[in-house]
Protein backbone atom coordinates (compact mmCIF):
# COMPACT_ATOMS: atom_id res chain seq x y z
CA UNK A 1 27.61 -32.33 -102.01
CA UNK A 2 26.53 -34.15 -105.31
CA UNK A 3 25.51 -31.58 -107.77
CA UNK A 4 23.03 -34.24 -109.56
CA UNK A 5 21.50 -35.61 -106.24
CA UNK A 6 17.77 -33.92 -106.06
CA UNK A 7 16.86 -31.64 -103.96
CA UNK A 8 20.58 -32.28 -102.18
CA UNK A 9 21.91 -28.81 -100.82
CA UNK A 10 24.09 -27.98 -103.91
CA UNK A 11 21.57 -29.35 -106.62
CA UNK A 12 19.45 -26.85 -104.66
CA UNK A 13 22.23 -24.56 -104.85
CA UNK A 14 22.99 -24.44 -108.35
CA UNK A 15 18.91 -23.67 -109.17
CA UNK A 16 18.79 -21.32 -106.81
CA UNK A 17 19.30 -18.59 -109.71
CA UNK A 18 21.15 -16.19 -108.25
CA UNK A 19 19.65 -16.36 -104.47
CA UNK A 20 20.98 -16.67 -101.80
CA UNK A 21 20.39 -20.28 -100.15
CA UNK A 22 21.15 -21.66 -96.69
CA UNK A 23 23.33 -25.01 -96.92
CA UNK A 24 24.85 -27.60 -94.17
CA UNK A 25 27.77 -26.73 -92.38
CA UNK A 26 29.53 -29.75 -93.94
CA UNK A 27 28.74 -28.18 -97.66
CA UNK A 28 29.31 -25.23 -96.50
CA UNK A 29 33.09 -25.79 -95.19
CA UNK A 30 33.49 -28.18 -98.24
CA UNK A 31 32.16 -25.02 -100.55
CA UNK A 32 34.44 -22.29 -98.24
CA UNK A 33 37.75 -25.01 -98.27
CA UNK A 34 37.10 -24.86 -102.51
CA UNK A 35 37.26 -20.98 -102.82
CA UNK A 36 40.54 -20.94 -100.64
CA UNK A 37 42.01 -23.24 -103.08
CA UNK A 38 40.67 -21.39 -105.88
CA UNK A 39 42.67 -18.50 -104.39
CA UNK A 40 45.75 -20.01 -103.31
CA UNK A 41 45.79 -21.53 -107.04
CA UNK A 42 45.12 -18.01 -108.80
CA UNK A 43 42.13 -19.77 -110.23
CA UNK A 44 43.86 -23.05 -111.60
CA UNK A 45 41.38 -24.76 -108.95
CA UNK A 46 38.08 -23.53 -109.54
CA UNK A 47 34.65 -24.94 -107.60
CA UNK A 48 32.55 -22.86 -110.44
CA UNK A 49 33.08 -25.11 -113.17
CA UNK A 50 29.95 -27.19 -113.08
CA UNK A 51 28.59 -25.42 -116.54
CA UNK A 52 31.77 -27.00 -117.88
CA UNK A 53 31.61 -30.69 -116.25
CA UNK A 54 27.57 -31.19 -117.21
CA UNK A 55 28.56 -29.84 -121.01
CA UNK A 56 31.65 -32.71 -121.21
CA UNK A 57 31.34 -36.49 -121.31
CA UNK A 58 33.94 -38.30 -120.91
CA UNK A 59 32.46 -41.64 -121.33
CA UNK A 60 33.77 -43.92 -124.26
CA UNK A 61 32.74 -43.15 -127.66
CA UNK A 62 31.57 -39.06 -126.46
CA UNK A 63 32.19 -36.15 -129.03
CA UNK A 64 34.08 -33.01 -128.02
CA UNK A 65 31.45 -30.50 -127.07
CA UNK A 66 31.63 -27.42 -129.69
CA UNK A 67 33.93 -24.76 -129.14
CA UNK A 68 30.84 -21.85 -129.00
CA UNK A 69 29.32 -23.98 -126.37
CA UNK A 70 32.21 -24.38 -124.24
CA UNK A 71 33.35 -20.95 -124.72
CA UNK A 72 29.88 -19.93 -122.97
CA UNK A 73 30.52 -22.07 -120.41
CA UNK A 74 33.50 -21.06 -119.48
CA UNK A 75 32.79 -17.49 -118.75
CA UNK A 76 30.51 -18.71 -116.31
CA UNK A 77 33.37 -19.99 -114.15
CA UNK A 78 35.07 -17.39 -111.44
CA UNK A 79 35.04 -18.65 -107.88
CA UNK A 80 35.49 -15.08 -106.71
CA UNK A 81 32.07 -14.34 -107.37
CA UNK A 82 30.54 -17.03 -105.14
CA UNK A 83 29.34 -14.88 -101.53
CA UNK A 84 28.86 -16.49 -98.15
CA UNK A 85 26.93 -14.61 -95.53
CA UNK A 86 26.62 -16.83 -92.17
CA UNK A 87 25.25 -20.37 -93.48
CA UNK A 88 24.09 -18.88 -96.77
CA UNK A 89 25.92 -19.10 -100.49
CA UNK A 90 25.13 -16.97 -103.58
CA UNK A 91 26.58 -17.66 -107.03
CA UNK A 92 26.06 -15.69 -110.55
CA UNK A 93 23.10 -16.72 -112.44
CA UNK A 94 24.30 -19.88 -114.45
CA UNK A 95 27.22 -20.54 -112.45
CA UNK A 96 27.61 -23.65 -111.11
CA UNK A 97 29.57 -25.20 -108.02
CA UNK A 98 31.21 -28.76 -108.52
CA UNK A 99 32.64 -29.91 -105.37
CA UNK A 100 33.85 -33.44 -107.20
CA UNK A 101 37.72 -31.99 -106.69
CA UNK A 102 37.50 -32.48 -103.45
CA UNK A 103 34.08 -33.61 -101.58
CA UNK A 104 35.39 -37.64 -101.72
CA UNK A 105 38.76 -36.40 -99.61
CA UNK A 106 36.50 -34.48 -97.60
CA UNK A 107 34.42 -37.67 -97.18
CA UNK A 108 37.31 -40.02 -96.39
CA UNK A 109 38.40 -37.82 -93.66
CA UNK A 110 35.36 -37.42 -91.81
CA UNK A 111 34.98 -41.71 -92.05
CA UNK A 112 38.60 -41.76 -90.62
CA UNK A 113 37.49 -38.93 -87.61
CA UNK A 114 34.70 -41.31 -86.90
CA UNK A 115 36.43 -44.44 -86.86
CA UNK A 116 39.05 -43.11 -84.57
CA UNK A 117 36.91 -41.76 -82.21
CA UNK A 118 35.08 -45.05 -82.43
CA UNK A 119 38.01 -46.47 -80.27
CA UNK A 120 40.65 -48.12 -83.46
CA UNK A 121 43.90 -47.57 -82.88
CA UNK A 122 44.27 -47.14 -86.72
CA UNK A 123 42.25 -46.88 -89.87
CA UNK A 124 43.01 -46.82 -93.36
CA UNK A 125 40.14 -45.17 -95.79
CA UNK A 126 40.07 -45.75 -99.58
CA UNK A 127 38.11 -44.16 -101.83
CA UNK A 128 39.90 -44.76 -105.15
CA UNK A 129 42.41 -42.19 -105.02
CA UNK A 130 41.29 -40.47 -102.01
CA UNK A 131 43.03 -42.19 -98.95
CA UNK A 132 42.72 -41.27 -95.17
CA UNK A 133 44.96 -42.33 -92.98
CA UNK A 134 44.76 -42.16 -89.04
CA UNK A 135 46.26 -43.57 -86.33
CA UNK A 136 48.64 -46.22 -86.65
CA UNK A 137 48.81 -49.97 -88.06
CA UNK A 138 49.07 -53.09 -85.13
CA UNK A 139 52.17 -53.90 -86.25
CA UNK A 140 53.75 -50.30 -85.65
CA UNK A 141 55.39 -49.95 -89.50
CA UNK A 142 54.41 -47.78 -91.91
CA UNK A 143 51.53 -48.05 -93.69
CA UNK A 144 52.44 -48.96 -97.64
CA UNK A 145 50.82 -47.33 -100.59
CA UNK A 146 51.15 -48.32 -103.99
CA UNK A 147 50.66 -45.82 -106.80
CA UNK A 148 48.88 -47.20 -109.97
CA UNK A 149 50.93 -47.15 -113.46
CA UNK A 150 49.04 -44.67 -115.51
CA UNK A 151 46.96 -46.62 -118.64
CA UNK A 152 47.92 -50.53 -116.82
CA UNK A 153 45.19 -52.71 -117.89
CA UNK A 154 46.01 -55.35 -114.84
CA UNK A 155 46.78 -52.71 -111.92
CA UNK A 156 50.72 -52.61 -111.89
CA UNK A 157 52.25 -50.09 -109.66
CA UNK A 158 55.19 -47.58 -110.58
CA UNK A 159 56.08 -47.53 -106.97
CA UNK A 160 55.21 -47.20 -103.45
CA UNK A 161 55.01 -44.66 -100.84
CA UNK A 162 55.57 -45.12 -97.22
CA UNK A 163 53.64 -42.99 -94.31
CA UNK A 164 53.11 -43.21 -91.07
CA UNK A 165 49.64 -40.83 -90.53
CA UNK A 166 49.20 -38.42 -93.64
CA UNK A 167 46.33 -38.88 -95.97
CA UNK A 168 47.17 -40.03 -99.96
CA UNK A 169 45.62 -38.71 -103.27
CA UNK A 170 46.40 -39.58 -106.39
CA UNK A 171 45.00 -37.60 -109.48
CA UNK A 172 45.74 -38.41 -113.14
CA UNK A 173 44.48 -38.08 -116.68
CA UNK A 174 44.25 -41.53 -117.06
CA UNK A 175 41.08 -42.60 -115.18
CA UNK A 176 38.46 -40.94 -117.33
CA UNK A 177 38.87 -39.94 -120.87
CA UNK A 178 37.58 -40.30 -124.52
CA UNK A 179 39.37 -40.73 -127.47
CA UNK A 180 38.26 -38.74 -130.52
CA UNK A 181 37.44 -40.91 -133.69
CA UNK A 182 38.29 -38.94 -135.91
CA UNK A 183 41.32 -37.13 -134.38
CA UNK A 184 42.49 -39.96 -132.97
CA UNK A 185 43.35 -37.44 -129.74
CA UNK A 186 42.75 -38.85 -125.95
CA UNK A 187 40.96 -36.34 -124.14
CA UNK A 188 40.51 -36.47 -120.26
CA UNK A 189 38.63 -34.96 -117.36
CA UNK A 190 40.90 -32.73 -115.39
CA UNK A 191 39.58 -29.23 -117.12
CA UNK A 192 41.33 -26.25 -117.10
CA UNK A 193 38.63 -23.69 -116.26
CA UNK A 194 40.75 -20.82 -118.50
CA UNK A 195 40.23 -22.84 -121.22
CA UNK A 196 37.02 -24.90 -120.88
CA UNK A 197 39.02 -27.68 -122.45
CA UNK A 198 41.19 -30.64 -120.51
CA UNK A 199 44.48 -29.22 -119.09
CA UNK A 200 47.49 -29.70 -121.51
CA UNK A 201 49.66 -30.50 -118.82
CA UNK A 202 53.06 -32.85 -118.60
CA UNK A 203 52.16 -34.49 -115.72
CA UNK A 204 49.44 -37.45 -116.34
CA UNK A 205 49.98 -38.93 -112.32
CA UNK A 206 50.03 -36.35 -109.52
CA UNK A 207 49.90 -38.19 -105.56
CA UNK A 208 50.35 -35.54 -102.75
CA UNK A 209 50.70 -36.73 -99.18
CA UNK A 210 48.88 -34.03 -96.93
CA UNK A 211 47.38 -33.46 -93.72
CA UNK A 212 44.16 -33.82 -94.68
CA UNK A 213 42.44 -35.76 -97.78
CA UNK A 214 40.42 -33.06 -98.81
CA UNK A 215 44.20 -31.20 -98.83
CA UNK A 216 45.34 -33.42 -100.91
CA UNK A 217 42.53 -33.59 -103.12
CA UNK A 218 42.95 -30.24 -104.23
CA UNK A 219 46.28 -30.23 -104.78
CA UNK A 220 46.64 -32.96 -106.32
CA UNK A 221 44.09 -31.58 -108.93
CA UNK A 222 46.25 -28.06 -109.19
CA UNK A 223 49.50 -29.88 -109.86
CA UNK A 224 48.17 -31.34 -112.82
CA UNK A 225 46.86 -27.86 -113.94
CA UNK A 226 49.33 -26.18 -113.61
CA UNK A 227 52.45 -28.60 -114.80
CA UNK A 228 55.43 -29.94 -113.53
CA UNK A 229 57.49 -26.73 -113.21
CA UNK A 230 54.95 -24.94 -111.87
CA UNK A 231 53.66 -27.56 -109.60
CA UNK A 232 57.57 -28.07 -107.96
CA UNK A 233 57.31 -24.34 -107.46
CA UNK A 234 53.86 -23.84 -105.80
CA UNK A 235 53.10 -27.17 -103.65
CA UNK A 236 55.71 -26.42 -101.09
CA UNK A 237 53.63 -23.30 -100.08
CA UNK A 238 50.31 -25.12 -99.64
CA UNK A 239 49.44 -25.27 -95.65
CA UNK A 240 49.39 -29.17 -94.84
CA UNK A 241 51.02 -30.29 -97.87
CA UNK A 242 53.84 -32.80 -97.13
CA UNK A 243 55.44 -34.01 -99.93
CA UNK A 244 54.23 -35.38 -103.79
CA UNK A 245 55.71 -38.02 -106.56
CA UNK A 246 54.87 -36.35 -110.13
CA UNK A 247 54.99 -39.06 -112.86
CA UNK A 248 55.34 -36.98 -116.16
CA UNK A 249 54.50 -37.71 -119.66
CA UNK A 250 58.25 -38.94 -120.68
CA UNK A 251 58.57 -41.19 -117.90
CA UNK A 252 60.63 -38.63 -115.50
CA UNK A 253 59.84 -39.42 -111.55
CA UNK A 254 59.81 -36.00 -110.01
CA UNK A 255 59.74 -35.85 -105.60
CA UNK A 256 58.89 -32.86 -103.92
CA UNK A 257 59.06 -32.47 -100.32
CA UNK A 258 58.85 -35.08 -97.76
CA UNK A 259 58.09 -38.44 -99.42
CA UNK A 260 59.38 -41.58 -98.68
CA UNK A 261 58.99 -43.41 -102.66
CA UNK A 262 60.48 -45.96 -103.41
CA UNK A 263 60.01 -47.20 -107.65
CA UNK A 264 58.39 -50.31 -108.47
């Protein structure tokens, strides 16, 4: 699912140039799960954006790429033109598929499957943001969560949920960004594929409770897209979404949904 592993199914994939190429089922449901989300999101969630990923770099002391350049990439970007015929998956020529939005949730929940069918009574699987949770802890309560203050240099929390068996994701614009010398503006990795550019967006800490990581994932990813009024709006209608804490640029704590938060 890495689009920079060689010869991996997608980095096959994505140089197949415009052919149609057989991949695993596991890419494959990954790829299919990414276009549903693309349409439930009217595009805000959009697996096509690799042109747009390889062209930014969001590692300290990287340039904004140039607006011609990221213009071109961006009309590569339309999930509705990716085709799937049995096991096989056709793009556009120079369109790209980056699963990163939701592979790792993907990945957590098939570790949790495994463990639990390994015999635990309970498992708890943490990817940095992606959590799977199955089964249930020894001692019978809740399993606690704490959700990392945005930009803390020494891992503070501004609060905790409580669950009992959902999965956890928390996306934010905080993890990976650059800021511009010259401009003096922070710029961070959650792209809006209309745009090309990172998603001006009030929310900079988005943590959905679903029924699946891979669920959450996504929507954890769309909620910062497409805002807080938007996001309190179009959550509730995601299948397996549970419940979400929004932290938003001035400090507001927004719950949607069945969460059980408490503020740190």
């Amino acid at each position: 699912m890495s689009k920079t592993k060689l010869d991996g199914d997608l980095w096959l994939l994505n140089r197949s140039r415009h052919k149609p190429r057989d991949v695993s089922p596991p890419v494959l449901e990954v790829i299919e799960a990414g276009l549903r989300f693309g349409e439930f999101s009217n595009g805000l969630f959009d697996i096509t954006i690799g042109g747009l990923t390889d062209l930014w770099d969001f590692s300290p002391g990287a340039e904004v790429p140039h607006p011609v350049m990221v213009e071109m990439w961006r009309e590569t970007v339309d999930y509705r033109k990716v085709i799937i015929d049995g096991s096989s998956v056709q793009t556009e020529y120079l369109t790209f598929i980056d699963l990163g939005g939701i592979a790792k949730g993907y990945i957590a929940d098939r570790m949790a499957e495994i463990i639990i069918n390994g015999g635990a009574a309970g498992v708890i699987i943490d990817l940095g943001g992606d959590v799977a949770i199955a089964g249930k802890k020894p001692d019978g309560e809740p399993w606690r969560l704490g959700i990392r203050k945005p930009f803390s240099e020494h891992g503070e929390l501004f609060g905790i949920v409580e669950t009992r068996g959902c999965a956890v994701v928390t996306s934010g614009v905080y993890e990976r960004y650059f800021t511009d010398t010259d401009t003096n503006i922070r710029y961070h990795h959650i792209l809006d594929p209309a745009t090309g550019m990172p998603a001006i967006t009030d929310i900079i800490s988005a943590t959905v409770l679903a029924d699946s990581a891979m669920t959450g994932d996504a929507l954890s990813t769309i909620a910062l897209l497409a805002g807080s009024k938007k996001a309190v709006e179009l959550l509730p209608t995601a299948e397996g979404f549970i419940g979400a804490v929004l932290l938003l640029e001035n400090g507001e704590i927004i719950e949607i949904g069945e969460v059980d938060f408490t503020a740190a």
